[in-house]
PDB file of N, CA and C in Angstrom:
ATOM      1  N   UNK A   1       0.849  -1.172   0.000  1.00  0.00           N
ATOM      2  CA  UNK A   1       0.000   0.000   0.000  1.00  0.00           C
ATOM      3  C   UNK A   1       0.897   1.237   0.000  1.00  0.00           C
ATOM      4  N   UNK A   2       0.384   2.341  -0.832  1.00  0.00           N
ATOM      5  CA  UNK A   2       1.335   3.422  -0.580  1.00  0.00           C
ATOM      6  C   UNK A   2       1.361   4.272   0.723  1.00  0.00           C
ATOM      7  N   UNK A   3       2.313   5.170   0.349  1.00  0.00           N
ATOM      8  CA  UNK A   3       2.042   5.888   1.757  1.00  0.00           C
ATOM      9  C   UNK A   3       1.199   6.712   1.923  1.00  0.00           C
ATOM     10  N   UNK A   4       0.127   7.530   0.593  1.00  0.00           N
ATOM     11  CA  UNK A   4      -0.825   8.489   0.908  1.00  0.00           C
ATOM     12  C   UNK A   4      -1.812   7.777   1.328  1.00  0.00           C
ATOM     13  N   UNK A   5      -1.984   6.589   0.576  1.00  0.00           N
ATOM     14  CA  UNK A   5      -3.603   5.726   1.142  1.00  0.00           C
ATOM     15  C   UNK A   5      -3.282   5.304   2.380  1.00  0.00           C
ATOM     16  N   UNK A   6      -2.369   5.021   2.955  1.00  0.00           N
ATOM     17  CA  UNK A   6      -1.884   4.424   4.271  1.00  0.00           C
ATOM     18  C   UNK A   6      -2.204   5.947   5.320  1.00  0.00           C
ATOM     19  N   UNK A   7      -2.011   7.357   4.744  1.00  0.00           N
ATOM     20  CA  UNK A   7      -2.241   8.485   5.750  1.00  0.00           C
ATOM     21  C   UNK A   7      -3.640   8.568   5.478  1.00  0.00           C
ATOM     22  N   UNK A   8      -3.994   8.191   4.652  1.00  0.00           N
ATOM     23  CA  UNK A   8      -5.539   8.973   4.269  1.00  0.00           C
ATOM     24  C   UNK A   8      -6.364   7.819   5.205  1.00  0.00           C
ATOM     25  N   UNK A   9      -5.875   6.560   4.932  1.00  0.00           N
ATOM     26  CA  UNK A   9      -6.810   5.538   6.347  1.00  0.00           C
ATOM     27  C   UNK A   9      -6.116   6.066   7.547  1.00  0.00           C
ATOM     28  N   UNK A  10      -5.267   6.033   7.870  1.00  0.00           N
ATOM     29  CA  UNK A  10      -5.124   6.452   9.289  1.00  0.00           C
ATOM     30  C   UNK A  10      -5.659   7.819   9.678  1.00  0.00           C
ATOM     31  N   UNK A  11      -6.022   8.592   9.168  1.00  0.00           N
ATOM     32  CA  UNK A  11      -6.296   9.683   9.301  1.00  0.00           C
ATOM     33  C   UNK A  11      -8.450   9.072   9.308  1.00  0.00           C
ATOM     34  N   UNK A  12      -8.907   8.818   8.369  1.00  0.00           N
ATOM     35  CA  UNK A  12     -10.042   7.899   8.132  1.00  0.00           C
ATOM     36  C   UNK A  12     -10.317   7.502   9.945  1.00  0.00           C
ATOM     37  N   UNK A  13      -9.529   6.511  10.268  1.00  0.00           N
ATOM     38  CA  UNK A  13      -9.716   5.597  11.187  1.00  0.00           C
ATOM     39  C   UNK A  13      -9.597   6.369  13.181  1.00  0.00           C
ATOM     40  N   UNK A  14      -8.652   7.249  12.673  1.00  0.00           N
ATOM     41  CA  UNK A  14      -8.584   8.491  13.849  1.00  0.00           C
ATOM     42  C   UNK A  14      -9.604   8.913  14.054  1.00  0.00           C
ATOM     43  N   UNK A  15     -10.650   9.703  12.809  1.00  0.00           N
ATOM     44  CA  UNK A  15     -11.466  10.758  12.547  1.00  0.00           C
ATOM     45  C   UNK A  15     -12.690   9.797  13.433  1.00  0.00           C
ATOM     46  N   UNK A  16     -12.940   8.585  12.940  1.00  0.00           N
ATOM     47  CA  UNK A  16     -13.412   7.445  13.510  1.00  0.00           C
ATOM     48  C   UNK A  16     -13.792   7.320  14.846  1.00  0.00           C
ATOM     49  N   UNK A  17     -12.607   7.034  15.362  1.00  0.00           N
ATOM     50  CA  UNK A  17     -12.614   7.051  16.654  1.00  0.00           C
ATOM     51  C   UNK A  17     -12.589   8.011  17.556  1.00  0.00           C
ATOM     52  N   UNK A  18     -12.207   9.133  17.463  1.00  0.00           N
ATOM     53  CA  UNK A  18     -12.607  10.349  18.163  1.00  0.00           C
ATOM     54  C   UNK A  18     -13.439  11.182  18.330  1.00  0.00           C
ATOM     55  N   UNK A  19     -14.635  10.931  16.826  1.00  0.00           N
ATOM     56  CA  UNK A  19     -16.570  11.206  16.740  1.00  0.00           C
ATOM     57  C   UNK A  19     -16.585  10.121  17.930  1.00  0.00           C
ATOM     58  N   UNK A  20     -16.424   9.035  17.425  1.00  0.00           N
ATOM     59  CA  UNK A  20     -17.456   7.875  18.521  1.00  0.00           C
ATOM     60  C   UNK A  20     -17.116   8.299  19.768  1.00  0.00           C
ATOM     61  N   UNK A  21     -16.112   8.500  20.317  1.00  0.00           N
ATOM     62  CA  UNK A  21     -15.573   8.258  22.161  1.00  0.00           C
ATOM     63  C   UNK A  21     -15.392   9.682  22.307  1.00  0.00           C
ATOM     64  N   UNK A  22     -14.974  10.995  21.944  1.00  0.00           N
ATOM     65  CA  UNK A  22     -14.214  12.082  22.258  1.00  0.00           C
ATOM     66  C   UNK A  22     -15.490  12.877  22.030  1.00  0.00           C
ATOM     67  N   UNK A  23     -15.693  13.539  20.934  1.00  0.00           N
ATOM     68  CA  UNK A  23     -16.594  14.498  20.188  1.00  0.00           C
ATOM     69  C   UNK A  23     -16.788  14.527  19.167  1.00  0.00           C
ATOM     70  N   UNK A  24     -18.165  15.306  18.880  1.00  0.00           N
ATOM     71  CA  UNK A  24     -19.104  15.022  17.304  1.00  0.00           C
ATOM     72  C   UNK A  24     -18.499  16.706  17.063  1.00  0.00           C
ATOM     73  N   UNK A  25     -17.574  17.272  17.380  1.00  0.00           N
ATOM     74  CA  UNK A  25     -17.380  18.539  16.867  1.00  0.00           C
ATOM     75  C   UNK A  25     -16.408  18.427  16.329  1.00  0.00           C
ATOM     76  N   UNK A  26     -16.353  18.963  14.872  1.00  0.00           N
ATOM     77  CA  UNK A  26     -15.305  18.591  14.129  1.00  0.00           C
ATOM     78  C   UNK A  26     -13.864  19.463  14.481  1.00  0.00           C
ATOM     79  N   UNK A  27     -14.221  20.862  14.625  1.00  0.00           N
ATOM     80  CA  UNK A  27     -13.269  21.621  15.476  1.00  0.00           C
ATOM     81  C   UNK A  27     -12.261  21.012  16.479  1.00  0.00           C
ATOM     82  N   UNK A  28     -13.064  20.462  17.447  1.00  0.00           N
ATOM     83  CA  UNK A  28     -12.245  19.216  18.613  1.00  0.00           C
ATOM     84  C   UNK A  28     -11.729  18.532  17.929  1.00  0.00           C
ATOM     85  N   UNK A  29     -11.886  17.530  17.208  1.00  0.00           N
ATOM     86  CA  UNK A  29     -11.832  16.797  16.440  1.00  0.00           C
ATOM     87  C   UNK A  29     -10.365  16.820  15.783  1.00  0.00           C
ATOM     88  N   UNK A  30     -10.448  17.688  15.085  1.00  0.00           N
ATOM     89  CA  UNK A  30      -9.305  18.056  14.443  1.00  0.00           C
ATOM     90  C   UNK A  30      -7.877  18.602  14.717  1.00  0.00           C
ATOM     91  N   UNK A  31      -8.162  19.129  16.202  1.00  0.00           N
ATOM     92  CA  UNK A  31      -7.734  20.075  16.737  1.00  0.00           C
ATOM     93  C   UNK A  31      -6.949  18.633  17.629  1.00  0.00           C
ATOM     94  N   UNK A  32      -7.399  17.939  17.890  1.00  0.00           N
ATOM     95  CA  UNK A  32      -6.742  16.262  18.621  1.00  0.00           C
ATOM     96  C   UNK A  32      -5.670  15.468  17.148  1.00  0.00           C
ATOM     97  N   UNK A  33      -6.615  15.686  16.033  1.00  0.00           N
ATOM     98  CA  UNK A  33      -5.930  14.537  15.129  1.00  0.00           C
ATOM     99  C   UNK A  33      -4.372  15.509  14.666  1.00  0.00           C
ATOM    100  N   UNK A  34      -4.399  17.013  14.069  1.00  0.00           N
ATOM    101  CA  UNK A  34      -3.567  17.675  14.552  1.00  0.00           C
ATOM    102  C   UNK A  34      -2.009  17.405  15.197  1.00  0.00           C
ATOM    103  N   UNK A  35      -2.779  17.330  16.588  1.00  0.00           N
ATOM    104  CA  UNK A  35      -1.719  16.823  17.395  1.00  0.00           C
ATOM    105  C   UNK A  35      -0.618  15.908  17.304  1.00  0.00           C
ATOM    106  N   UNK A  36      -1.722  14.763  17.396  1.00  0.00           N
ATOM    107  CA  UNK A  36      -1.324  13.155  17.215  1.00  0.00           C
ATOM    108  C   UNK A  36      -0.392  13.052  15.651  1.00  0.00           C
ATOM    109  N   UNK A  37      -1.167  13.568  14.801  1.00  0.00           N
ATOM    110  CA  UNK A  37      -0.106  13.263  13.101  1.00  0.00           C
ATOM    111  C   UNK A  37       0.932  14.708  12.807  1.00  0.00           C
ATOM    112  N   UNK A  38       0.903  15.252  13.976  1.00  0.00           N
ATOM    113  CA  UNK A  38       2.735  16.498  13.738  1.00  0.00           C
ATOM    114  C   UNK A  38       4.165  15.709  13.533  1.00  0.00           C
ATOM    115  N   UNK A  39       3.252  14.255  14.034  1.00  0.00           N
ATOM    116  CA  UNK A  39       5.132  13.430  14.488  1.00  0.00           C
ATOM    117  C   UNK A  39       5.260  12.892  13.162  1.00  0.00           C
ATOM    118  N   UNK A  40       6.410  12.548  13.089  1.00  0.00           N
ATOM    119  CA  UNK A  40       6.403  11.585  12.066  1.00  0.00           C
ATOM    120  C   UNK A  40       5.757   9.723  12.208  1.00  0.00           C
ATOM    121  N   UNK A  41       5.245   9.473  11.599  1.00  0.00           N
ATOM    122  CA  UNK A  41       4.453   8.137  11.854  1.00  0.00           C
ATOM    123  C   UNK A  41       5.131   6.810  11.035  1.00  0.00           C
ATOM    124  N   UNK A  42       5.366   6.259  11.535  1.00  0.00           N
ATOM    125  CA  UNK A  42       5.970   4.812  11.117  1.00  0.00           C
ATOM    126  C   UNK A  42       5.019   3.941  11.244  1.00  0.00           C
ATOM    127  N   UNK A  43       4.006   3.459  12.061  1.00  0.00           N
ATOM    128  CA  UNK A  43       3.256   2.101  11.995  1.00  0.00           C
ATOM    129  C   UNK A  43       1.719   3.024  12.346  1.00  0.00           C
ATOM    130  N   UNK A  44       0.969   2.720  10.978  1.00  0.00           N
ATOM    131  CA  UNK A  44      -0.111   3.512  11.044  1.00  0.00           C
ATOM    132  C   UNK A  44      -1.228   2.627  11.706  1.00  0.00           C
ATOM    133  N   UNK A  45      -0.775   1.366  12.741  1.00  0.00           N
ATOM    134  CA  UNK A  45      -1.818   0.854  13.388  1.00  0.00           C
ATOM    135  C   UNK A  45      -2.305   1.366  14.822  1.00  0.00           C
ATOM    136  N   UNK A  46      -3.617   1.124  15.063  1.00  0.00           N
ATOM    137  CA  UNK A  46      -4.450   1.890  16.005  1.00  0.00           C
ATOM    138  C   UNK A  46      -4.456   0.461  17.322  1.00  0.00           C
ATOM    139  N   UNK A  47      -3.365   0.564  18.279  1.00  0.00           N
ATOM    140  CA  UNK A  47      -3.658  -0.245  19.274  1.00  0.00           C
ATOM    141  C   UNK A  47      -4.379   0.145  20.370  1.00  0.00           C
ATOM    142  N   UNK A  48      -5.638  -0.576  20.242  1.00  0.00           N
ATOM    143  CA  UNK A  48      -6.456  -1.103  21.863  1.00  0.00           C
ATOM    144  C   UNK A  48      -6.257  -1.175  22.884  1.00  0.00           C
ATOM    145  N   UNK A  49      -6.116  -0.414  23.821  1.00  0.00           N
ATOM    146  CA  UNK A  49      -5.493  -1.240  25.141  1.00  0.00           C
ATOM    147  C   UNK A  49      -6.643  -1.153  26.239  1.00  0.00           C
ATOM    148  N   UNK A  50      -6.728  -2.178  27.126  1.00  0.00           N
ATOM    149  CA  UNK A  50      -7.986  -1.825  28.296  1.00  0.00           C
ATOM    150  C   UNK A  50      -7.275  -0.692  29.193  1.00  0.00           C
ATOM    151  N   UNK A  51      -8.030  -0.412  29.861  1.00  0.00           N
ATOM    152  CA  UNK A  51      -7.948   0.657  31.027  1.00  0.00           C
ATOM    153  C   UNK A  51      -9.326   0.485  31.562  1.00  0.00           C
ATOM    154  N   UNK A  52      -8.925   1.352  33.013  1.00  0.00           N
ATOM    155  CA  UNK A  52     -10.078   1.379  34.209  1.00  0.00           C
ATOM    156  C   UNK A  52      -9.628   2.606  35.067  1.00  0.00           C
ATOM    157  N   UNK A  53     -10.694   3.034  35.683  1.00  0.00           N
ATOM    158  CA  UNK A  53      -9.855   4.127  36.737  1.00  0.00           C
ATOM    159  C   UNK A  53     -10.169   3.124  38.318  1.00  0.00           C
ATOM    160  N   UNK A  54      -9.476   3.697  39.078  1.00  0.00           N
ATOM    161  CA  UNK A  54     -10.034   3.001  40.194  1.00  0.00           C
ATOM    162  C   UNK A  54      -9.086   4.022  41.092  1.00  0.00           C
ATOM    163  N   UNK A  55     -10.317   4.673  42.281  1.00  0.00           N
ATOM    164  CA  UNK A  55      -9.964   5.961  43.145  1.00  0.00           C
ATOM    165  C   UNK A  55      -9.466   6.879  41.901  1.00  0.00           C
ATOM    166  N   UNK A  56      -8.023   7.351  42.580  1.00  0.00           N
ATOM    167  CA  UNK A  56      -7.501   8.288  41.185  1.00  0.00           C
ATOM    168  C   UNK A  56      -6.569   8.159  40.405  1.00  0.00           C
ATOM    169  N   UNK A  57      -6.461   6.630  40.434  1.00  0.00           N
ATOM    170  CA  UNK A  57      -5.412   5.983  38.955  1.00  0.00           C
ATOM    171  C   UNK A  57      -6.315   5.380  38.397  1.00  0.00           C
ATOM    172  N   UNK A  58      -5.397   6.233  37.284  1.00  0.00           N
ATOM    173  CA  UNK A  58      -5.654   5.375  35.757  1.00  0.00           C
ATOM    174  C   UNK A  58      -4.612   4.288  35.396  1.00  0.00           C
ATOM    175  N   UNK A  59      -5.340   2.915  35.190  1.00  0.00           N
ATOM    176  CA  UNK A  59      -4.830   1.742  34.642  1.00  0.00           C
ATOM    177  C   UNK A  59      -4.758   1.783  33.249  1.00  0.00           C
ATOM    178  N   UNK A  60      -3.818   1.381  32.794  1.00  0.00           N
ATOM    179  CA  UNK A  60      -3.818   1.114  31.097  1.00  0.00           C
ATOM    180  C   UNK A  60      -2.973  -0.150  31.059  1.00  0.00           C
ATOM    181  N   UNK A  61      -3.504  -1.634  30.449  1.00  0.00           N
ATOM    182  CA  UNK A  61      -2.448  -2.554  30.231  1.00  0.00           C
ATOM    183  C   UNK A  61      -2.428  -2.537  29.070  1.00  0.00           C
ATOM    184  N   UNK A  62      -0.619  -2.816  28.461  1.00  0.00           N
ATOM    185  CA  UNK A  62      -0.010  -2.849  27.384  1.00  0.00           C
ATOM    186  C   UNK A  62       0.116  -4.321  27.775  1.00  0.00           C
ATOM    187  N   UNK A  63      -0.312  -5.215  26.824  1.00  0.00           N
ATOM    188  CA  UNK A  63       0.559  -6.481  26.674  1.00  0.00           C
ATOM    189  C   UNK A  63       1.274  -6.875  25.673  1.00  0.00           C
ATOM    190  N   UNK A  64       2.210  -7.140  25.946  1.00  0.00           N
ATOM    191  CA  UNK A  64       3.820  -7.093  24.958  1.00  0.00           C
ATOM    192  C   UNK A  64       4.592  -6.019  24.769  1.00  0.00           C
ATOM    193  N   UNK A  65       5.406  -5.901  23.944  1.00  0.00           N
ATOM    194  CA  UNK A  65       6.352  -4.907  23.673  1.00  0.00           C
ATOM    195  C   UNK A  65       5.781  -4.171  22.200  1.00  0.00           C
ATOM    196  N   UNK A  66       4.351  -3.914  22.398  1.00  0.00           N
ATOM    197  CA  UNK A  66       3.806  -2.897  21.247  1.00  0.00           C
ATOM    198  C   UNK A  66       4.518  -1.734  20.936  1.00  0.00           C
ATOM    199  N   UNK A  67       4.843  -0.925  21.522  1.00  0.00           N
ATOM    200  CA  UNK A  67       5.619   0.494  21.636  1.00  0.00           C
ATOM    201  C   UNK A  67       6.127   1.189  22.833  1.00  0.00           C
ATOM    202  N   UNK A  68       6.783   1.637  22.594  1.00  0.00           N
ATOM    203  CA  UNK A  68       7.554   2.234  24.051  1.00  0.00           C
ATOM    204  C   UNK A  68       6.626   3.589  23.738  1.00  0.00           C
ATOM    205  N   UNK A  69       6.119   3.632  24.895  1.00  0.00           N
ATOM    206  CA  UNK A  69       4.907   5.047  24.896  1.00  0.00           C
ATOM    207  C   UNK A  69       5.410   6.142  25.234  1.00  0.00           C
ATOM    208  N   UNK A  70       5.366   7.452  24.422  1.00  0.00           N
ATOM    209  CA  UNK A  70       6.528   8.776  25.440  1.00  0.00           C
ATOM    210  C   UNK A  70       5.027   9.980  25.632  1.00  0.00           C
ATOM    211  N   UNK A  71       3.912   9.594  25.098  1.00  0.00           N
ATOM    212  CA  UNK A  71       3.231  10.629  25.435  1.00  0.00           C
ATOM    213  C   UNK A  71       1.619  10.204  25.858  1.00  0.00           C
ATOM    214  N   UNK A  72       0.786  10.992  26.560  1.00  0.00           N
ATOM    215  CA  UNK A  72      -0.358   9.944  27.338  1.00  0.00           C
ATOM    216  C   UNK A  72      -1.162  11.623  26.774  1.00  0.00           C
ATOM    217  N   UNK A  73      -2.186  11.318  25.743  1.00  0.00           N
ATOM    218  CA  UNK A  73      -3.111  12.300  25.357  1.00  0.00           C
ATOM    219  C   UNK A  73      -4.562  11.807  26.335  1.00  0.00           C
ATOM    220  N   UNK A  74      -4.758  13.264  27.538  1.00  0.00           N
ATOM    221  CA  UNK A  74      -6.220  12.493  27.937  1.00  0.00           C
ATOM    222  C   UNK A  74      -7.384  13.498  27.655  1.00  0.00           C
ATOM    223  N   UNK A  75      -8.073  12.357  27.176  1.00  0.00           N
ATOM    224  CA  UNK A  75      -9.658  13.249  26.676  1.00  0.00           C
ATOM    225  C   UNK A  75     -10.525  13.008  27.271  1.00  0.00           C
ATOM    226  N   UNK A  76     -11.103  14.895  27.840  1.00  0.00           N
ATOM    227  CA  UNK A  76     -12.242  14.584  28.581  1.00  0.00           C
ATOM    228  C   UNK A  76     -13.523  15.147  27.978  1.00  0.00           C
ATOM    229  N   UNK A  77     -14.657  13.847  27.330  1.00  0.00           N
ATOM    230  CA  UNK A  77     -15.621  14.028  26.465  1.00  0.00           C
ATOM    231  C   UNK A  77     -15.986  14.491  26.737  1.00  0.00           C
ATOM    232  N   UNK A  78     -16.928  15.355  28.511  1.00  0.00           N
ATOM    233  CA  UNK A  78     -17.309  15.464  28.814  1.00  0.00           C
ATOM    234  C   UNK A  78     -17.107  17.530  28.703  1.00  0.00           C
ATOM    235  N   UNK A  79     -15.945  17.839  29.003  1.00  0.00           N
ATOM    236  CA  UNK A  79     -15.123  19.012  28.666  1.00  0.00           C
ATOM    237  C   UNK A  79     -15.292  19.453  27.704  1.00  0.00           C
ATOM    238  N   UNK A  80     -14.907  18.620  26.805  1.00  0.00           N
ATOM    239  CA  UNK A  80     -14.283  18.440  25.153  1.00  0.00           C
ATOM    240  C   UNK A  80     -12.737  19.310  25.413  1.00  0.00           C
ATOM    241  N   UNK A  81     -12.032  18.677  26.121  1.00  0.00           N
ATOM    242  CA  UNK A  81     -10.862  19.289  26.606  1.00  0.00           C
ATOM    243  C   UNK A  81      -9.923  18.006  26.383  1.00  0.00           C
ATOM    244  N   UNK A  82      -8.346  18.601  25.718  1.00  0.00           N
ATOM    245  CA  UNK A  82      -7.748  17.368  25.986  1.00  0.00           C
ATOM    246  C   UNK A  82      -6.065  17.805  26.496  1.00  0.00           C
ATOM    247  N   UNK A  83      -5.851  16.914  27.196  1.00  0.00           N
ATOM    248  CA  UNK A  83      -4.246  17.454  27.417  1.00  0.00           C
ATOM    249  C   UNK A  83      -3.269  16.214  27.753  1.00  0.00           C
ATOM    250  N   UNK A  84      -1.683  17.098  27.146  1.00  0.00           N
ATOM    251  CA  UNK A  84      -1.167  16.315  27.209  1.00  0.00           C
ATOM    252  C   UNK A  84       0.241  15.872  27.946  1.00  0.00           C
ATOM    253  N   UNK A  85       0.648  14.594  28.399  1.00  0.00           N
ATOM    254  CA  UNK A  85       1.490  14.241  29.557  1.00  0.00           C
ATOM    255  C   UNK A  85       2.691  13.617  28.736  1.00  0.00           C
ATOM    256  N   UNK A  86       3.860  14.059  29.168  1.00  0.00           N
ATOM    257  CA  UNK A  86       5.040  13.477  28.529  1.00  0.00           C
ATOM    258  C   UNK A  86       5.340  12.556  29.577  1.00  0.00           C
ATOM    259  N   UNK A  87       5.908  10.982  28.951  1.00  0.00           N
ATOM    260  CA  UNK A  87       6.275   9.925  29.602  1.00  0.00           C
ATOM    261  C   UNK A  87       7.578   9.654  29.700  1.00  0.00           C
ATOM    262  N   UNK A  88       8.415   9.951  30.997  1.00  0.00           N
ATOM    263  CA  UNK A  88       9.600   9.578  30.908  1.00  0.00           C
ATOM    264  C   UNK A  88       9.740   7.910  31.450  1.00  0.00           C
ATOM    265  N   UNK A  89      10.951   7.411  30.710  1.00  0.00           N
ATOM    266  CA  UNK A  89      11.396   6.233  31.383  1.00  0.00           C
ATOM    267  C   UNK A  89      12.282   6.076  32.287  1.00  0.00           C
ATOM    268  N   UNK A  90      12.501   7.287  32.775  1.00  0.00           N
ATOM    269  CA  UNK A  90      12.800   7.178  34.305  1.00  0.00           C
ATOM    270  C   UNK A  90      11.699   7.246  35.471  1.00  0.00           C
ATOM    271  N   UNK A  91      10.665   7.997  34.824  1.00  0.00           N
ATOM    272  CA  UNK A  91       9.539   7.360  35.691  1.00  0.00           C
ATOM    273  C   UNK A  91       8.942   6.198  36.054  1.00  0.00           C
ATOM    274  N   UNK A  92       8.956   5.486  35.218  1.00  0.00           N
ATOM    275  CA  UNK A  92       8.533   4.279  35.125  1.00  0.00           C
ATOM    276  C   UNK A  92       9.223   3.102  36.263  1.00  0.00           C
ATOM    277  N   UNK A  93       8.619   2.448  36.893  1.00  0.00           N
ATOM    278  CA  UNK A  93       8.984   1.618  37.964  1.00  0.00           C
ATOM    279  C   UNK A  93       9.043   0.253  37.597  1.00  0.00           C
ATOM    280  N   UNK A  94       9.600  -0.995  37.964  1.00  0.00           N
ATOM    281  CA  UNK A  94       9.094  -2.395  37.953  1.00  0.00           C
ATOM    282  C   UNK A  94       8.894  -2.997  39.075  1.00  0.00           C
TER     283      UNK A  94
END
């Protein structure tokens, strides 16, 4: 597949998922996808992960070595506000 049809679905599949769960305003909308495609993109797949809150953590399990994560975008539908957290790996504990 080339690389424009490969941006034009990922971009497709973003637009997707951020009407359904985030907002029906395209403004928001855009203003998130934006964000997310400034970087340069190498693997235009959309991974799943569960999460839960419980008290005032947020759970997210990664299972396997999908990507080393450096940034945590959180959206609040409710707001239509989103912001964002840089992930160091010195934070990170085992």
């Amino acid at each position: 597949m080339n690389l424009r049809r490969e941006n034009e679905l990922l971009e497709y599949r973003l637009t997707d998922a951020l009407e359904m769960n985030y907002s029906k305003n395209k403004v928001n909308v855009e203003a998130v996808k934006q964000k997310l495609l400034r970087q340069p993109i190498k693997d235009s797949t959309l991974y799943p992960l569960p999460s839960f809150v419980l008290e005032d953590a947020l759970v997210v399990i990664q299972d396997g070595d999908l990507k080393k994560i450096k940034n945590l975008y959180l959206l609040d539908s409710h707001r239509q506000l989103f912001q964002v957290f840089g992930i160091s790996s010195k934070n990170l504990k085992q």
